[in-house]
PDB file of N, CA and C in Angstrom:
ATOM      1  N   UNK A   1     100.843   4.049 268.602  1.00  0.00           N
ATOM      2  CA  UNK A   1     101.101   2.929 269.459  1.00  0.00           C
ATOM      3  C   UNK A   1     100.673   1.657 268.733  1.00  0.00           C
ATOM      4  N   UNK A   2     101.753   0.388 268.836  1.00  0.00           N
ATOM      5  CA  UNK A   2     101.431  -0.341 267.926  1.00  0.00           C
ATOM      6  C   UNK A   2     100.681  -1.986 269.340  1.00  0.00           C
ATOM      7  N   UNK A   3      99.697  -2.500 268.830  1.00  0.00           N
ATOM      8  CA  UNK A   3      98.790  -2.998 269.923  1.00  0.00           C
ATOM      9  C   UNK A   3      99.039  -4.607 269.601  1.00  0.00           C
ATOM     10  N   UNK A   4      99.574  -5.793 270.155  1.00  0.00           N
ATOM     11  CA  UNK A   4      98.787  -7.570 269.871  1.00  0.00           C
ATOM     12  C   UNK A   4      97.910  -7.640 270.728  1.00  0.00           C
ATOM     13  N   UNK A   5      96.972  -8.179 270.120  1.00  0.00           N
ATOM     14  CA  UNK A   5      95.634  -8.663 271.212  1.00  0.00           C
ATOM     15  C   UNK A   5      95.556 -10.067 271.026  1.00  0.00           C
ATOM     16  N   UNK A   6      96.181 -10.538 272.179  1.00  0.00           N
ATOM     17  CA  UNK A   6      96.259 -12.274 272.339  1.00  0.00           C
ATOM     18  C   UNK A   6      95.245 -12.981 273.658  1.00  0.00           C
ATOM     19  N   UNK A   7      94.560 -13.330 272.845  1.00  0.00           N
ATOM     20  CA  UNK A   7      92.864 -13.830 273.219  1.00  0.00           C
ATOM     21  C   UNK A   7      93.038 -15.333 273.985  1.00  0.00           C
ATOM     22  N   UNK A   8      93.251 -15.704 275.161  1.00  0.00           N
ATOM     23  CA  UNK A   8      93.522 -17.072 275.335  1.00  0.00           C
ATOM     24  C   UNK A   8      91.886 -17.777 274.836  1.00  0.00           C
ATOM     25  N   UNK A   9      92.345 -18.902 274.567  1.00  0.00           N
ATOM     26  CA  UNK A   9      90.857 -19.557 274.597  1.00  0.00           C
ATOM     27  C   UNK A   9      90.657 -20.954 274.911  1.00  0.00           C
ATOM     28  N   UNK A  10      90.085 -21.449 274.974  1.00  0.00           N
ATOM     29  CA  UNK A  10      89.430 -22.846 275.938  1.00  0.00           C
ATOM     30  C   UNK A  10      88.496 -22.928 277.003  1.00  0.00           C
ATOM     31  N   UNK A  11      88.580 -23.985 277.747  1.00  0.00           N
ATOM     32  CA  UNK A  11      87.225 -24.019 278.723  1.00  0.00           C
ATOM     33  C   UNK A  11      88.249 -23.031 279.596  1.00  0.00           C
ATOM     34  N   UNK A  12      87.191 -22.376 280.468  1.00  0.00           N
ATOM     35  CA  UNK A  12      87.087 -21.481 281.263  1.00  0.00           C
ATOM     36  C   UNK A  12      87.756 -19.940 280.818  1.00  0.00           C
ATOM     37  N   UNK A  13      87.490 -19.992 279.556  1.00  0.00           N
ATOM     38  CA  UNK A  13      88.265 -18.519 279.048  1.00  0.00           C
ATOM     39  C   UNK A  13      86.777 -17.671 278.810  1.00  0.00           C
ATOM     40  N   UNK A  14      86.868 -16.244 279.530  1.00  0.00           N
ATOM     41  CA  UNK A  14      86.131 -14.949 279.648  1.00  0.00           C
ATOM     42  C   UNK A  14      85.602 -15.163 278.437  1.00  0.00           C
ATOM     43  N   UNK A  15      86.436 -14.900 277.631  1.00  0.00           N
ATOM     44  CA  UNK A  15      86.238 -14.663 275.830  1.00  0.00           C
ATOM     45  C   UNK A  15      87.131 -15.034 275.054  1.00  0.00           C
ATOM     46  N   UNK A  16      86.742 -15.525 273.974  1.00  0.00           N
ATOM     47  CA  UNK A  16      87.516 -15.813 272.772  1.00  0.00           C
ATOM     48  C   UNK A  16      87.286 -17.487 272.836  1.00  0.00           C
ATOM     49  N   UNK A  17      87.442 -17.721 271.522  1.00  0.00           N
ATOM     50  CA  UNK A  17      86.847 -19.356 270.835  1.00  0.00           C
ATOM     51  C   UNK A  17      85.875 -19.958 270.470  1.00  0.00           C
ATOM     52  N   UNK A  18      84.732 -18.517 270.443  1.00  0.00           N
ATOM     53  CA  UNK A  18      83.685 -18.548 270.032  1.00  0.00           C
ATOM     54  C   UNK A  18      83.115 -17.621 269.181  1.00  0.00           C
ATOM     55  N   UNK A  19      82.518 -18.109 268.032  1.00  0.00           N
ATOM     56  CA  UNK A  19      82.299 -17.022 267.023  1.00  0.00           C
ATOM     57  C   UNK A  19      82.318 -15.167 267.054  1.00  0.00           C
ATOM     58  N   UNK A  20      83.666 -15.270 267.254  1.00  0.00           N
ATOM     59  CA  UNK A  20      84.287 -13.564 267.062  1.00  0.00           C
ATOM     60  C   UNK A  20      83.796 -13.015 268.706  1.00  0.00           C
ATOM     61  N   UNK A  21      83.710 -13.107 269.954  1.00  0.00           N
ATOM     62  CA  UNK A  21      83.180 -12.897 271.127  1.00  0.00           C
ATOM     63  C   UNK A  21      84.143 -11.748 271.663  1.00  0.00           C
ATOM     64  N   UNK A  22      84.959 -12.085 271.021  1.00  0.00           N
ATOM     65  CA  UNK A  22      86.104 -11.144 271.049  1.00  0.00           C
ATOM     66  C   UNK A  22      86.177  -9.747 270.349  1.00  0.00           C
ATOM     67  N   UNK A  23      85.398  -9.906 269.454  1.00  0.00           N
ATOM     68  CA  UNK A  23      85.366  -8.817 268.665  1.00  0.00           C
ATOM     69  C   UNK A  23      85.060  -7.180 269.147  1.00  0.00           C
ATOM     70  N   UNK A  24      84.600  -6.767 270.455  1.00  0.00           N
ATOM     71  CA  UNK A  24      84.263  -5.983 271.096  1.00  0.00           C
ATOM     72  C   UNK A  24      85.313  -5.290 271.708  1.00  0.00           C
ATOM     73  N   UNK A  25      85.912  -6.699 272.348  1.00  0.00           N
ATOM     74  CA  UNK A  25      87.345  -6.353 273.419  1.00  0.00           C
ATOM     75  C   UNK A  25      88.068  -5.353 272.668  1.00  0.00           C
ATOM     76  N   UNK A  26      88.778  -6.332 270.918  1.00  0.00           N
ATOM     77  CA  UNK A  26      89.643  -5.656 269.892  1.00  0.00           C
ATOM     78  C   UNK A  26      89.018  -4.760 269.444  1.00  0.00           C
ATOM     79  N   UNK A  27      87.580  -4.660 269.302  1.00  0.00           N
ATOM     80  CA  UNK A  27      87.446  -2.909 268.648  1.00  0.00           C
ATOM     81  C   UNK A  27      87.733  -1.774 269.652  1.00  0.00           C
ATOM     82  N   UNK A  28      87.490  -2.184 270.740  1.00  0.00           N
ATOM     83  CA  UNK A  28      88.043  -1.462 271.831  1.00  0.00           C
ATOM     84  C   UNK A  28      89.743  -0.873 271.850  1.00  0.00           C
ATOM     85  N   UNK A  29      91.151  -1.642 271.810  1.00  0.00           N
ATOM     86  CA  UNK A  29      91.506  -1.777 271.833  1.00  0.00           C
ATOM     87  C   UNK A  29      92.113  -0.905 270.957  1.00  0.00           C
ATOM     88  N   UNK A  30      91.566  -1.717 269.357  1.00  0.00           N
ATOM     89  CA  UNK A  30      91.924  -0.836 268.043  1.00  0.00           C
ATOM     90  C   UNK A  30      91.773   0.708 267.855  1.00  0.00           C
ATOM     91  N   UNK A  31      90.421   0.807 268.721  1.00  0.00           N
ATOM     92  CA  UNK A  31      90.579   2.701 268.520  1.00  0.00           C
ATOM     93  C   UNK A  31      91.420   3.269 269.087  1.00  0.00           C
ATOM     94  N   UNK A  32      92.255   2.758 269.774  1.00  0.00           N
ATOM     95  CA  UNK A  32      93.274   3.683 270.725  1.00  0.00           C
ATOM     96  C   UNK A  32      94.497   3.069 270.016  1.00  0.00           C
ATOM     97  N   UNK A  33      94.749   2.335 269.244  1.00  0.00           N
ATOM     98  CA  UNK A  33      96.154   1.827 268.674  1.00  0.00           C
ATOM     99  C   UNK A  33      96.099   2.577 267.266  1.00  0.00           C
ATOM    100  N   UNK A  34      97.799   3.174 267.129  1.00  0.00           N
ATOM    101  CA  UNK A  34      97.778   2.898 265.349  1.00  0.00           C
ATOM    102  C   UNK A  34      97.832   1.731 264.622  1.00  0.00           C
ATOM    103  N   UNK A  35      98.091   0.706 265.114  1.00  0.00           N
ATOM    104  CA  UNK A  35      98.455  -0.958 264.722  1.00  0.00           C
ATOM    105  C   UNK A  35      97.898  -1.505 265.449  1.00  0.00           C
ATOM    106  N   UNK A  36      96.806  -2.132 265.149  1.00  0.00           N
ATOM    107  CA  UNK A  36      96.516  -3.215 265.984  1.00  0.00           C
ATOM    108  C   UNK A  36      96.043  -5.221 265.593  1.00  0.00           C
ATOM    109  N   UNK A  37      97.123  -5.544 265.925  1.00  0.00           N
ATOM    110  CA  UNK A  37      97.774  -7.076 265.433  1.00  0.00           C
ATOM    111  C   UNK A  37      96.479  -7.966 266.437  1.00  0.00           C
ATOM    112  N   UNK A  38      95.970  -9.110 265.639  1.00  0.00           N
ATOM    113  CA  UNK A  38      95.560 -10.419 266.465  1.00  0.00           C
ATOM    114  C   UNK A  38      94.931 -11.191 265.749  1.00  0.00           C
ATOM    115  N   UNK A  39      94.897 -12.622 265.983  1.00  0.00           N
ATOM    116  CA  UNK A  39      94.496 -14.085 265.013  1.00  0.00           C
ATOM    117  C   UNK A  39      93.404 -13.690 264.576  1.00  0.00           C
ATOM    118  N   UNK A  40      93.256 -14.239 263.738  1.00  0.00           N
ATOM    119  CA  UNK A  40      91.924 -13.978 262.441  1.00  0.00           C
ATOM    120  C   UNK A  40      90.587 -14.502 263.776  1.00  0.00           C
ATOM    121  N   UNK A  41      90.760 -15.487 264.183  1.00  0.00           N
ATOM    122  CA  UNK A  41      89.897 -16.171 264.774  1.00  0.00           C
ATOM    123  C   UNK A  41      88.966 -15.312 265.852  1.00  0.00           C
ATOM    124  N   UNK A  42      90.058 -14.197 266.290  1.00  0.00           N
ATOM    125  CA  UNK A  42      89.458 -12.989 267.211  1.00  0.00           C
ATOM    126  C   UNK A  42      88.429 -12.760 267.067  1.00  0.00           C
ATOM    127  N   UNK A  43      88.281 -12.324 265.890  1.00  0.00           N
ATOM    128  CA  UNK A  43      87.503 -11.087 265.049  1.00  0.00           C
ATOM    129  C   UNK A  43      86.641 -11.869 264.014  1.00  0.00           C
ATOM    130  N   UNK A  44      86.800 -13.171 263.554  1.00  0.00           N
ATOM    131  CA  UNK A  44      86.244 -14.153 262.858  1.00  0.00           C
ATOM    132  C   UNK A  44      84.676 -14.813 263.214  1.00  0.00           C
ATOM    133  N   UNK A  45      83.352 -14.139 262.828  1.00  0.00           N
ATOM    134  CA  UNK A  45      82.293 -14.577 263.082  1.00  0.00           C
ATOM    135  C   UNK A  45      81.525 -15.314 262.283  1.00  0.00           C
ATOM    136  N   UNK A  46      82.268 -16.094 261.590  1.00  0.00           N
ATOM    137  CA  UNK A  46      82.070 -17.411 260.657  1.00  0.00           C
ATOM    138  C   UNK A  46      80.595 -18.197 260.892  1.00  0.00           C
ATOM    139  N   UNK A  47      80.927 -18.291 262.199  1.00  0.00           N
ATOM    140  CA  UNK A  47      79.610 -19.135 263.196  1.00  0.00           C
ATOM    141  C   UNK A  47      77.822 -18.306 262.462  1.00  0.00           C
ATOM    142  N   UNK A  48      78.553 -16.872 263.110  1.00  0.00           N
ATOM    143  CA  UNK A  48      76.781 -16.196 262.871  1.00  0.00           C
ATOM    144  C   UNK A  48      76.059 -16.164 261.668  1.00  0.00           C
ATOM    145  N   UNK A  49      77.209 -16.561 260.322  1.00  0.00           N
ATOM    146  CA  UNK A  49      76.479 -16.415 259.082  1.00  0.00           C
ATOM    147  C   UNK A  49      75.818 -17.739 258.865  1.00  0.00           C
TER     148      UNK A  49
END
Protein backbone atom coordinates (compact mmCIF):
# COMPACT_ATOMS: atom_id res chain seq x y z
CA UNK A 1 0.00 0.00 0.00
CA UNK A 2 1.43 3.12 -1.18
CA UNK A 3 0.75 6.08 1.79
CA UNK A 4 1.01 10.62 1.38
CA UNK A 5 1.06 12.01 4.70
CA UNK A 6 -0.05 15.65 4.25
CA UNK A 7 0.54 17.47 7.57
CA UNK A 8 -1.51 20.82 7.51
CA UNK A 9 0.33 23.40 9.45
CA UNK A 10 -0.20 26.86 11.00
CA UNK A 11 -1.83 28.38 14.00
CA UNK A 12 -4.23 26.05 15.33
CA UNK A 13 -2.79 22.86 13.65
CA UNK A 14 -2.66 19.49 16.15
CA UNK A 15 0.79 18.91 14.59
CA UNK A 16 3.15 19.74 12.13
CA UNK A 17 5.35 23.16 11.69
CA UNK A 18 7.29 22.49 14.34
CA UNK A 19 10.53 20.83 14.58
CA UNK A 20 9.56 17.27 13.07
CA UNK A 21 6.23 16.98 15.72
CA UNK A 22 5.07 15.05 13.16
CA UNK A 23 7.45 12.60 13.11
CA UNK A 24 5.52 10.03 15.31
CA UNK A 25 2.19 10.39 13.36
CA UNK A 26 4.50 9.28 9.94
CA UNK A 27 6.38 6.59 11.71
CA UNK A 28 3.16 5.36 12.52
CA UNK A 29 1.81 5.46 9.32
CA UNK A 30 5.08 4.21 7.54
CA UNK A 31 5.01 0.81 9.27
CA UNK A 32 1.88 -0.17 7.74
CA UNK A 33 2.72 1.34 4.14
CA UNK A 34 5.08 -0.07 1.45
CA UNK A 35 5.57 3.68 0.25
CA UNK A 36 5.27 6.14 2.33
CA UNK A 37 5.46 9.86 0.62
CA UNK A 38 5.53 13.40 2.77
CA UNK A 39 7.45 17.01 2.86
CA UNK A 40 10.82 16.86 4.23
CA UNK A 41 9.57 19.35 6.81
CA UNK A 42 7.36 16.39 8.43
CA UNK A 43 10.03 14.46 9.55
CA UNK A 44 12.68 17.42 9.59
CA UNK A 45 14.04 18.10 13.26
CA UNK A 46 16.49 20.75 12.28
CA UNK A 47 15.20 22.81 15.38
CA UNK A 48 16.48 20.04 18.10
CA UNK A 49 20.09 19.99 16.88
Amino acid sequence: MNTVFIVPTGIGAAIGGDAGDATPAFKLIASISDIAITHPNVVNASDIN
